[in-house]
N, C-alpha and C. Protein backbone atom coordinates (compact mmCIF):
# COMPACT_ATOMS: atom_id res chain seq x y z
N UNK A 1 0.86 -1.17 0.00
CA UNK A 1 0.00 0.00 0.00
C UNK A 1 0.90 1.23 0.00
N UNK A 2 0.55 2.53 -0.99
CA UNK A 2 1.61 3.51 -1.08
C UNK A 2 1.11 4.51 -0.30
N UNK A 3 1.41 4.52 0.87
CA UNK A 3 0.90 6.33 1.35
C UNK A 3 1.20 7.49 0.80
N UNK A 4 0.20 8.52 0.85
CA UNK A 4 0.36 9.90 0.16
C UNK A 4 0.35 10.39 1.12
N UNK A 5 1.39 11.71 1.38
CA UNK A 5 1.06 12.72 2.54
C UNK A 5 0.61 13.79 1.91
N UNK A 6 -0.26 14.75 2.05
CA UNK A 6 -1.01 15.73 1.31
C UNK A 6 -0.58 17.18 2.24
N UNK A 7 0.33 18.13 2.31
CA UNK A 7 0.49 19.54 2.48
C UNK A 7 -0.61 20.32 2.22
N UNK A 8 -1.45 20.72 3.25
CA UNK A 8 -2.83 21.59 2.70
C UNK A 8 -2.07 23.24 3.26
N UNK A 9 -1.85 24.15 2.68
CA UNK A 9 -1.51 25.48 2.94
C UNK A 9 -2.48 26.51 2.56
N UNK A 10 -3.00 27.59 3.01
CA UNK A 10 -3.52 28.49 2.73
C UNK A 10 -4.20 29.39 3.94
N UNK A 11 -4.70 30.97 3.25
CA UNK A 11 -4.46 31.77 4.17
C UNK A 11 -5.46 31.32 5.82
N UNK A 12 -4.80 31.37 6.95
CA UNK A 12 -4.87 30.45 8.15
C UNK A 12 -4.73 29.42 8.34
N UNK A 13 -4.36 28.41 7.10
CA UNK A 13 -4.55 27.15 7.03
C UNK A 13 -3.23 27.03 7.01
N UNK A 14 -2.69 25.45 7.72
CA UNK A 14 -1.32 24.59 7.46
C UNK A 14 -1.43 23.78 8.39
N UNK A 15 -2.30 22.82 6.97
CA UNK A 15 -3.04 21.36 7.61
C UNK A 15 -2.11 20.22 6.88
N UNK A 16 -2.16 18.57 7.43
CA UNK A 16 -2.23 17.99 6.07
C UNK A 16 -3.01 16.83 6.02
N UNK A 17 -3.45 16.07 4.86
CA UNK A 17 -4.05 14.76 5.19
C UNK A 17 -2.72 13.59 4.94
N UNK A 18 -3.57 12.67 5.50
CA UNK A 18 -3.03 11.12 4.83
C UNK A 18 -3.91 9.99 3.79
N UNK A 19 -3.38 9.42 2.80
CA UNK A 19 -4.27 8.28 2.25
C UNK A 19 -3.23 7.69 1.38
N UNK A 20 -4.14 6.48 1.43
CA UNK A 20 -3.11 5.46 0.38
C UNK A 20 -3.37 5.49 -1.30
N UNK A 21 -3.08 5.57 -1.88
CA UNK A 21 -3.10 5.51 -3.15
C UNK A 21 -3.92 4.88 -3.79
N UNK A 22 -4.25 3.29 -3.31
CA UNK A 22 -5.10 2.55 -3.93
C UNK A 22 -6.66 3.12 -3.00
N UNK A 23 -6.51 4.01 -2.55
CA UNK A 23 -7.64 4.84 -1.68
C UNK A 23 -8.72 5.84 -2.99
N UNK A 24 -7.49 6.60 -3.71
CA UNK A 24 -7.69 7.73 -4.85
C UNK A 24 -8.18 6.70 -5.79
N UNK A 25 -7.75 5.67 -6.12
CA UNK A 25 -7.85 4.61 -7.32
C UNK A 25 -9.30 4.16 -7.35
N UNK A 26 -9.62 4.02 -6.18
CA UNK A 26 -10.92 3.08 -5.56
C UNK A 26 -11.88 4.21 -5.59
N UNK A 27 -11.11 5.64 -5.48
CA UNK A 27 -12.56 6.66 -5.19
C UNK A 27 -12.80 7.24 -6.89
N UNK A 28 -12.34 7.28 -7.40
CA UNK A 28 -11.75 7.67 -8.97
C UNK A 28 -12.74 7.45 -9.76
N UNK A 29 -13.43 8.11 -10.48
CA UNK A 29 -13.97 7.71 -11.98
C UNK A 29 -13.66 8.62 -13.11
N UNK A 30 -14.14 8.09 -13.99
CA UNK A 30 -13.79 8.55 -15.32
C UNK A 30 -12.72 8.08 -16.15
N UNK A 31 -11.92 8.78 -16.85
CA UNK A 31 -10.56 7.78 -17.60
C UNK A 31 -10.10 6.79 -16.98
N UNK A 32 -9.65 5.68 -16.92
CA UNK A 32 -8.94 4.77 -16.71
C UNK A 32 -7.77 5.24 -16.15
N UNK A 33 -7.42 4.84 -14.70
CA UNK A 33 -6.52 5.45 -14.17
C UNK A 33 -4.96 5.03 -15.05
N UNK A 34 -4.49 3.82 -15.14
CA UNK A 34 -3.56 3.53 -16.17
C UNK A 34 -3.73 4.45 -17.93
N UNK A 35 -4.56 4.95 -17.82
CA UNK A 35 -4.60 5.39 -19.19
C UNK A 35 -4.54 7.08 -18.91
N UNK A 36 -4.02 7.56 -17.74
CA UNK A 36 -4.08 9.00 -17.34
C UNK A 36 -2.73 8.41 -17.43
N UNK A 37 -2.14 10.60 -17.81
CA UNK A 37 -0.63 10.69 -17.61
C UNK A 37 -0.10 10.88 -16.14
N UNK A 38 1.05 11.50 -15.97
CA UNK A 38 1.54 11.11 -14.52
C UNK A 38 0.94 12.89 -13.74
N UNK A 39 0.70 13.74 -14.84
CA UNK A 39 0.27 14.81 -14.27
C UNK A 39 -1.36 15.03 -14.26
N UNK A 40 -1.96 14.31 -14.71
CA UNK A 40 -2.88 13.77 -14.42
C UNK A 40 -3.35 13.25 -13.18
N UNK A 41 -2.34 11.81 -12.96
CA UNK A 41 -2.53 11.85 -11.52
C UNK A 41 -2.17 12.31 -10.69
N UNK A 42 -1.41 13.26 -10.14
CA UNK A 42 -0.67 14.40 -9.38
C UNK A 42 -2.55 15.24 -9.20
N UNK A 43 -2.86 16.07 -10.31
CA UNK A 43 -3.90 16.50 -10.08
C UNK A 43 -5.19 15.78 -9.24
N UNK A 44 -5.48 14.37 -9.78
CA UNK A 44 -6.38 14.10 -9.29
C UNK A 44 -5.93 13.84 -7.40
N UNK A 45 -4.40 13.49 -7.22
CA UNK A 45 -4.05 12.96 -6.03
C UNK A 45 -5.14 14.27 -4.95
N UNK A 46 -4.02 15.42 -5.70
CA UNK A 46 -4.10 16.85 -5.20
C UNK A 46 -5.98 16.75 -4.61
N UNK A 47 -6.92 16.87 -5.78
CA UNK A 47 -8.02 16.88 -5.53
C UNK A 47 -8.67 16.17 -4.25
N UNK A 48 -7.81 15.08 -4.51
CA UNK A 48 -9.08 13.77 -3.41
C UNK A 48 -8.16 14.59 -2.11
N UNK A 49 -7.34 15.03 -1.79
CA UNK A 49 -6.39 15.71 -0.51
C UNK A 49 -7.51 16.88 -0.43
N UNK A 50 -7.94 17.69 -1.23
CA UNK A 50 -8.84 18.69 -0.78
C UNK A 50 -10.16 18.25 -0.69
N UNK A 51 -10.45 17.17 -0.79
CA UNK A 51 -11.68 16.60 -0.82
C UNK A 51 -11.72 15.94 0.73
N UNK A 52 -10.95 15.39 1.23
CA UNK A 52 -10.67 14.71 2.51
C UNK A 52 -10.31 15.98 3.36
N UNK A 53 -9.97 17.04 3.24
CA UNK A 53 -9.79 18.14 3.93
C UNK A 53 -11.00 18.92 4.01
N UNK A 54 -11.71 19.14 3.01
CA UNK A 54 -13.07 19.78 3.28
C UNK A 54 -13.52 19.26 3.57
N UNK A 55 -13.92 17.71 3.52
CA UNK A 55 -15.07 17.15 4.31
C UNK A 55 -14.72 16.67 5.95
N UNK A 56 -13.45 17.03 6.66
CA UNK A 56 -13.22 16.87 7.52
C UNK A 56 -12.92 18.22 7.93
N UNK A 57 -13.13 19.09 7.75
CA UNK A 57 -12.99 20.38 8.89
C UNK A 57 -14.13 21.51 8.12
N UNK A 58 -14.80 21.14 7.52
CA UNK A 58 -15.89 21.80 6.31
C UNK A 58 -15.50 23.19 6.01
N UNK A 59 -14.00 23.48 5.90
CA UNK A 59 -13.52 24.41 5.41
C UNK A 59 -13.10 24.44 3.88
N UNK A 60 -13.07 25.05 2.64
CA UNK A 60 -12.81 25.44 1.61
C UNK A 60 -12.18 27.00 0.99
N UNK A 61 -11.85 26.68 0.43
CA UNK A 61 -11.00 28.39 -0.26
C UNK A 61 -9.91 28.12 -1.53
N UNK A 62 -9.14 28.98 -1.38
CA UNK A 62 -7.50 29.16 -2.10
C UNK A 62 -6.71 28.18 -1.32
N UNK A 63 -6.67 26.96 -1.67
CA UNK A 63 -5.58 26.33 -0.38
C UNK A 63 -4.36 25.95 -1.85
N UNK A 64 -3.53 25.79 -1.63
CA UNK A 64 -2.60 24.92 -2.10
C UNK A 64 -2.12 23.70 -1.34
N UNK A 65 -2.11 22.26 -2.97
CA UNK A 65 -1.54 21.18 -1.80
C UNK A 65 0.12 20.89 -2.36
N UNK A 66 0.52 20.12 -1.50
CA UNK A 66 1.26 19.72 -1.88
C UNK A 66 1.88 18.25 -1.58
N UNK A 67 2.48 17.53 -2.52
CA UNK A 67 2.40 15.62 -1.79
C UNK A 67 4.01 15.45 -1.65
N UNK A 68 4.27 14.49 -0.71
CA UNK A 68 4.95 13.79 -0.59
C UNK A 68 4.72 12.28 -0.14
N UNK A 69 5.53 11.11 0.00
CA UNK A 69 5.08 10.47 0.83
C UNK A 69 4.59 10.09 2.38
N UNK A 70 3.53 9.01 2.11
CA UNK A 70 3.18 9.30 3.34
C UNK A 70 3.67 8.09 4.00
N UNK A 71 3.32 7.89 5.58
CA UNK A 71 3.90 7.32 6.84
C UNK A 71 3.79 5.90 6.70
N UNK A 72 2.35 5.18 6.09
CA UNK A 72 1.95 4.13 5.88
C UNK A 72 2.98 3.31 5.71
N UNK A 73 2.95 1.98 6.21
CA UNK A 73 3.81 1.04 6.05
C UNK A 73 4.36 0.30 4.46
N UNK A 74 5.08 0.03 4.48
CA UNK A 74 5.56 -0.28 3.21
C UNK A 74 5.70 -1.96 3.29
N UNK A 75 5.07 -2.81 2.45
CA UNK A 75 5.22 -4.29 2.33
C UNK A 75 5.99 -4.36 1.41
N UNK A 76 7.29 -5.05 1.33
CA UNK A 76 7.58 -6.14 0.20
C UNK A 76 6.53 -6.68 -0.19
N UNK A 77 6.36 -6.37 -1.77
CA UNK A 77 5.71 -7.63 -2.38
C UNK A 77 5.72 -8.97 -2.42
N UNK A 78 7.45 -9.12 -2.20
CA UNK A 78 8.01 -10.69 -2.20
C UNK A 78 7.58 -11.55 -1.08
N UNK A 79 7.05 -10.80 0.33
CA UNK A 79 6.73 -11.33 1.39
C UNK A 79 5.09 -11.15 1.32
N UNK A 80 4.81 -11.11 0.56
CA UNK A 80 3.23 -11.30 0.50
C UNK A 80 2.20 -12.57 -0.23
């Protein structure tokens, strides 16, 4: 499972979320996620981060996000 860490910034705000990747994948419609480019998914990541931020503090505006990884544990595949 890949964690995303999501940087939410804006004016009073410097929040961030967490989610896993196959989280965005599972919430996702429209194009085929394999058939989106890589800035494509950056955008949509970005989105579902302000989407999990507004619906958890029911705040909205000008925020900027920004990703890195997140905390979530990391499996070898080989041990699975």
């Amino acid at each position: 499972m890949e964690g995303i860490k999501a940087s939410i910034v804006g004016e009073g705000v410097e929040s961030s979320v967490e989610f896993s990747l196959e989280e965005v994948i599972a919430h996702h419609q429209g194009k085929p996620w394999a058939d989106m480019s890589e800035q494509e998914h950056e955008e949509e990541l970005k989105d579902y981060a302000l989407m999990l931020y507004s619906r958890n503090t029911g705040l909205q505006g000008d925020l900027r996000v920004s990703l890195s990884g997140g905390s979530f544990s990391r499996v070898d595949r080989r041990s699975v």
